[in-house]
Protein backbone atom coordinates (compact mmCIF):
# COMPACT_ATOMS: atom_id res chain seq x y z
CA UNK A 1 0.00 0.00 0.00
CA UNK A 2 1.36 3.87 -0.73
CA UNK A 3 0.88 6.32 2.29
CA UNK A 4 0.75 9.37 0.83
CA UNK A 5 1.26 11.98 3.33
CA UNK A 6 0.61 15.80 2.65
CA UNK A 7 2.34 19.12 4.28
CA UNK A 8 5.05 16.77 5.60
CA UNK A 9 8.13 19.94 6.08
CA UNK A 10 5.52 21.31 8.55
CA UNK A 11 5.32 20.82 12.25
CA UNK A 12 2.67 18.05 12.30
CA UNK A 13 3.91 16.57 9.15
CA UNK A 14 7.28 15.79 10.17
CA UNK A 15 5.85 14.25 12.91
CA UNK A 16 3.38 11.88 11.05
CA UNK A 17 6.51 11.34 8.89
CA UNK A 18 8.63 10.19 11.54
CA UNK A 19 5.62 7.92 12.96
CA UNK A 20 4.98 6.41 9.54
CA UNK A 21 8.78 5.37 8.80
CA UNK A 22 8.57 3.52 12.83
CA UNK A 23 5.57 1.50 11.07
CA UNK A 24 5.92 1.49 7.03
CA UNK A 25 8.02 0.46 4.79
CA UNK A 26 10.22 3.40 3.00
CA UNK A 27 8.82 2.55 -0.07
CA UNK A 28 5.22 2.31 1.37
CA UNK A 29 5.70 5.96 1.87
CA UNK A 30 4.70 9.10 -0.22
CA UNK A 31 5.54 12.65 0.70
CA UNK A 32 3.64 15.44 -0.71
CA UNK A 33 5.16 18.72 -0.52
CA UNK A 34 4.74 22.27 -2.02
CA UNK A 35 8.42 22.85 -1.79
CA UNK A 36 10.38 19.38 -2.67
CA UNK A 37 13.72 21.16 -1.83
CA UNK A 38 12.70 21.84 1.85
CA UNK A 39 11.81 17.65 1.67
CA UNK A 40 15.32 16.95 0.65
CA UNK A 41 16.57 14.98 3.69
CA UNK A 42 13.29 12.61 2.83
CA UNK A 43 14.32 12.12 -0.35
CA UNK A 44 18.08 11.32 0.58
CA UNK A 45 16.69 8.52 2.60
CA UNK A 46 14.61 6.77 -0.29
CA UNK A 47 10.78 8.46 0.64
CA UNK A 48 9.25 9.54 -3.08
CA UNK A 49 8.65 13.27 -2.79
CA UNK A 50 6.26 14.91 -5.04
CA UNK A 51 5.34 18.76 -5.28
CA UNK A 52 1.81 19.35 -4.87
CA UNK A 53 0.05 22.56 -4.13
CA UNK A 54 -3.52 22.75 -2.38
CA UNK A 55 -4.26 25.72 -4.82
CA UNK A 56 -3.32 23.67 -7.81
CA UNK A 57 -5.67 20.38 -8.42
CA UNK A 58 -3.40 18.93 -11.64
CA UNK A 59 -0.76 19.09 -9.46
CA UNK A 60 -2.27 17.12 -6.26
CA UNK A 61 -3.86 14.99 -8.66
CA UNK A 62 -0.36 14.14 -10.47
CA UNK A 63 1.10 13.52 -7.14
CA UNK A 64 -1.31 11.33 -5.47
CA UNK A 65 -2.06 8.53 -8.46
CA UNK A 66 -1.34 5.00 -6.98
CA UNK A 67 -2.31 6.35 -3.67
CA UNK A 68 -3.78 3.69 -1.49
CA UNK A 69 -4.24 6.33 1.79
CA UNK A 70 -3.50 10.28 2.03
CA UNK A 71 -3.61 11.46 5.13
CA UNK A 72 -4.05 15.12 4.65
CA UNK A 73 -2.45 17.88 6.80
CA UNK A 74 -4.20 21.31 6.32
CA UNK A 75 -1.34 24.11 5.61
CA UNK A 76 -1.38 26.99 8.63
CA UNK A 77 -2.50 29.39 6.10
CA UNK A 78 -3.62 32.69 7.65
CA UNK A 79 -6.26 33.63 7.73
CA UNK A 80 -7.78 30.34 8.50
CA UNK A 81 -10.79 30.76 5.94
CA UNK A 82 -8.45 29.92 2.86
CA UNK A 83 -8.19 26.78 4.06
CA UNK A 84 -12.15 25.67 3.05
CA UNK A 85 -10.93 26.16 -0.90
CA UNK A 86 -7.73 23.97 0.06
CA UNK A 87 -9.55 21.30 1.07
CA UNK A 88 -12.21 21.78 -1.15
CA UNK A 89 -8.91 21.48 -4.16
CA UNK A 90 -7.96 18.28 -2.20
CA UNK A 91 -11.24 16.15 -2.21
CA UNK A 92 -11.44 17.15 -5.81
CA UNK A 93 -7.82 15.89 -6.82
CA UNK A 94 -8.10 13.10 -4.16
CA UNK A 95 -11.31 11.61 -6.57
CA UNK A 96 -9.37 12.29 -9.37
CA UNK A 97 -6.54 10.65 -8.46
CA UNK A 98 -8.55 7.73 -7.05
CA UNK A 99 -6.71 7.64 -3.70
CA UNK A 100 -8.99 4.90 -1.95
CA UNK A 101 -8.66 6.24 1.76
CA UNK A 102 -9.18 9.85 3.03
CA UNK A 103 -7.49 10.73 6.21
CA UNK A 104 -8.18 14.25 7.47
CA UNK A 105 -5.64 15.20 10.53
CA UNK A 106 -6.84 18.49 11.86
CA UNK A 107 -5.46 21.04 14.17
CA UNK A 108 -6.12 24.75 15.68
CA UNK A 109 -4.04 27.12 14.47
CA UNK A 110 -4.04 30.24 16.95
């Protein structure tokens, strides 16, 4: 199965990451990044890293195919209301793509 795991250079997504590699396979796991550079160490250690940006569905949808389970990390955009159109971007791509499993990991932002 590919674990596709979105926003994983931010705060909670490093820590999903790090939880995922104690209980996948490296090659079980997807990273989905807006900025692959920032994802470099991930890469350097065998993870696939894709760009993907919650404002551009192509791109989400080009980086999720084969996905078995995303597990979706809002970004800490501010102020908190462009998120709805992010996700909204993300279910779309996420059918596209036809990533099977839907995991929503949500947080306050202050």
């Amino acid at each position: 199965m590919i674990y596709t795991i979105t926003s994983a250079t931010g705060q909670l997504g490093q820590k999903v990451v790090a939880e995922a590699q104690k209980q996948l396979d490296t090659n079980e796991i997807r990273l989905s990044v807006r900025s692959p550079q920032k994802a470099s160490q991930y890469a350097a250690a065998g993870i696939d890293v894709r760009a993907a940006d919650y404002l551009d569905i192509d791109s989400m949808v080009e980086a999720w195919s084969g996905t078995d389970v995303l597990i979706y990390i809002p970004s800490i955009s501010h102020p908190s209301i462009v998120r709805v159109p992010e996700f909204e971007n993300s279910v779309i791509a996420a059918e596209r793509a036809r990533v099977k499993h839907f995991i929503f990991v949500g947080f306050f932002a202050d």
